[in-house]
Protein backbone atom coordinates (compact mmCIF):
# COMPACT_ATOMS: atom_id res chain seq x y z
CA UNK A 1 68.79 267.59 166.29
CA UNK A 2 72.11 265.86 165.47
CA UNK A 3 72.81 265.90 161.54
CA UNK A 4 74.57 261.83 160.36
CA UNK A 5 76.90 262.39 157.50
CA UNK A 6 75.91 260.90 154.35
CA UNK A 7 78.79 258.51 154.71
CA UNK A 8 78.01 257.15 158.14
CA UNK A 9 74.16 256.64 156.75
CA UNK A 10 76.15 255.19 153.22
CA UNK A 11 78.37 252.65 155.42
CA UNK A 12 75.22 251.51 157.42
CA UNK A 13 73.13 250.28 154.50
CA UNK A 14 76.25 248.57 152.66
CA UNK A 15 76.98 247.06 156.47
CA UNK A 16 73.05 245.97 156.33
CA UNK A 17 72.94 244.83 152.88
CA UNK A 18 75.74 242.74 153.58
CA UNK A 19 74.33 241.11 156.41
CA UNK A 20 71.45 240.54 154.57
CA UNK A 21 72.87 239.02 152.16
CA UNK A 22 75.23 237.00 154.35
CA UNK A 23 72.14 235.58 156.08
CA UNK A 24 70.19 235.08 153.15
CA UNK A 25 73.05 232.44 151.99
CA UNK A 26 72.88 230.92 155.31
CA UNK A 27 68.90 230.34 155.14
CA UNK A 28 69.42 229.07 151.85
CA UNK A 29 72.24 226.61 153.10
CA UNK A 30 69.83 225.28 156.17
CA UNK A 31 66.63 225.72 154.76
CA UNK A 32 66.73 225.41 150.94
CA UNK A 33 65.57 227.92 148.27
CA UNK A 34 62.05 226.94 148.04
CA UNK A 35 62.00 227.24 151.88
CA UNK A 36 63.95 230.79 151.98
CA UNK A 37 61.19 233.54 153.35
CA UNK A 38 62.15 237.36 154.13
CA UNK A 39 61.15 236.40 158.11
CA UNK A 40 63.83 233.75 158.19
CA UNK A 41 66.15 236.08 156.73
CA UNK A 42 65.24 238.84 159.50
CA UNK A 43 65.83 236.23 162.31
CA UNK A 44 69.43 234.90 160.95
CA UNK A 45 70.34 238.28 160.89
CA UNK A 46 69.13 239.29 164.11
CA UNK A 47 66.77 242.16 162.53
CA UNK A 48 63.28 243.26 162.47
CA UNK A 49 61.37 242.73 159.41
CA UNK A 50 60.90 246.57 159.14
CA UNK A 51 64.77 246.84 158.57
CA UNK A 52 64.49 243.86 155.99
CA UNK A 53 61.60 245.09 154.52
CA UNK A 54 63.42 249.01 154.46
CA UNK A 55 66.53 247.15 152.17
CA UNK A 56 64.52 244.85 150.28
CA UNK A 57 60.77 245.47 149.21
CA UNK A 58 60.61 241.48 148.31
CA UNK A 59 62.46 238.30 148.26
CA UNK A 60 62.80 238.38 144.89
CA UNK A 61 64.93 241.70 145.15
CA UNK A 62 66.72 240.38 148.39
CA UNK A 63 67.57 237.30 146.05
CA UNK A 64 68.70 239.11 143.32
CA UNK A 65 71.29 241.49 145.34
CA UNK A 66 72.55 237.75 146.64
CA UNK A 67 73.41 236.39 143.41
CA UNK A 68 74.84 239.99 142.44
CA UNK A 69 77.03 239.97 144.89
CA UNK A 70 78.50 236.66 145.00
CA UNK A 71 78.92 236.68 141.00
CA UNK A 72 80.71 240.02 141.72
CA UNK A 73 83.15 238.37 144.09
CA UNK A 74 83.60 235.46 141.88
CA UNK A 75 84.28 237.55 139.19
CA UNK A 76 86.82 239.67 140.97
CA UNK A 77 88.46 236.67 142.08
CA UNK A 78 88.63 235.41 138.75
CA UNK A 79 89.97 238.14 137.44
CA UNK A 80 92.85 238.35 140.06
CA UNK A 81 93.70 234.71 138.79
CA UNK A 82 93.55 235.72 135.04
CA UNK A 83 96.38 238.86 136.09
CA UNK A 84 98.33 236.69 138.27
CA UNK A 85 100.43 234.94 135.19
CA UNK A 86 100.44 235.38 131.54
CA UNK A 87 101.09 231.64 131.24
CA UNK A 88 97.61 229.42 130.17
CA UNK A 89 98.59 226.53 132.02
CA UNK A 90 99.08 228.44 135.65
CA UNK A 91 96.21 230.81 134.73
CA UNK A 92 94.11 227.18 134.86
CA UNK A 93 95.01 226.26 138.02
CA UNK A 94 94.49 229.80 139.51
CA UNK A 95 91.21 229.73 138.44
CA UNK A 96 90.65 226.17 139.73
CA UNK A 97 92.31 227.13 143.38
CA UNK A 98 89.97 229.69 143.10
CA UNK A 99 86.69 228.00 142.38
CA UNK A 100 87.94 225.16 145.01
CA UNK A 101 89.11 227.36 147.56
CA UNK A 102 88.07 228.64 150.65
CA UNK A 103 86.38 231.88 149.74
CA UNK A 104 84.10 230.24 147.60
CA UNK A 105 83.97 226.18 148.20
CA UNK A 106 81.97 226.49 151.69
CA UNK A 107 78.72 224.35 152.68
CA UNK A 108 77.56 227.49 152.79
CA UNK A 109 77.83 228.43 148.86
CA UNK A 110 78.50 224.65 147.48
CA UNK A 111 75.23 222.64 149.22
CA UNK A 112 72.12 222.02 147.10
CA UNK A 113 70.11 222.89 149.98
């Protein structure tokens, strides 16, 4: 039997959680929250339920890595507008062109669903 490095294994379940989590946004987007179910989530993606199932035990947990991880690229955005002047006034509108920007402002991540 062939032995998988730990970091070919390690890249493979951040790849998956991502697209998880990229898919979960887009079920939300089409579907709404209240209409958001693991199965949808599995088809977007183009995975079995087993894999789904493997990352997250539950929705709830699959929801909860979502809004982890697009608070955590918020915030690092944020904070790259915060270190990109000392000056309040252009601080305020890098945080605005971030908010409003492309990264963030998508029908994707802005519609109520």
């Amino acid at each position: 039997m062939i032995a998988i490095p730990d970091t070919v294994t390690a890249n493979t379940a951040v790849a998956r959680r991502t697209q998880l989590i990229k898919a979960t946004i887009d079920v939300i987007w089409a579907d709404g929250l209240s209409r958001l179910t693991l199965a949808k989530v599995a088809t977007r993606a183009g995975l079995s339920m087993s894999i789904v199932n493997f990352y997250f035990k539950t929705k709830e947990y699959l929801l909860l890595a979502t809004l982890q991880s697009v608070a955590g690229e918020f915030e690092q955005a944020v904070e790259r507008a915060f270190s990109a002047s000392a000056h309040p006034a252009q601080i305020l509108e890098s945080v605005v062109d971030v908010m409003l920007g492309p990264q963030f402002c998508t029908p994707a991540r802005t519609h109520p669903g």
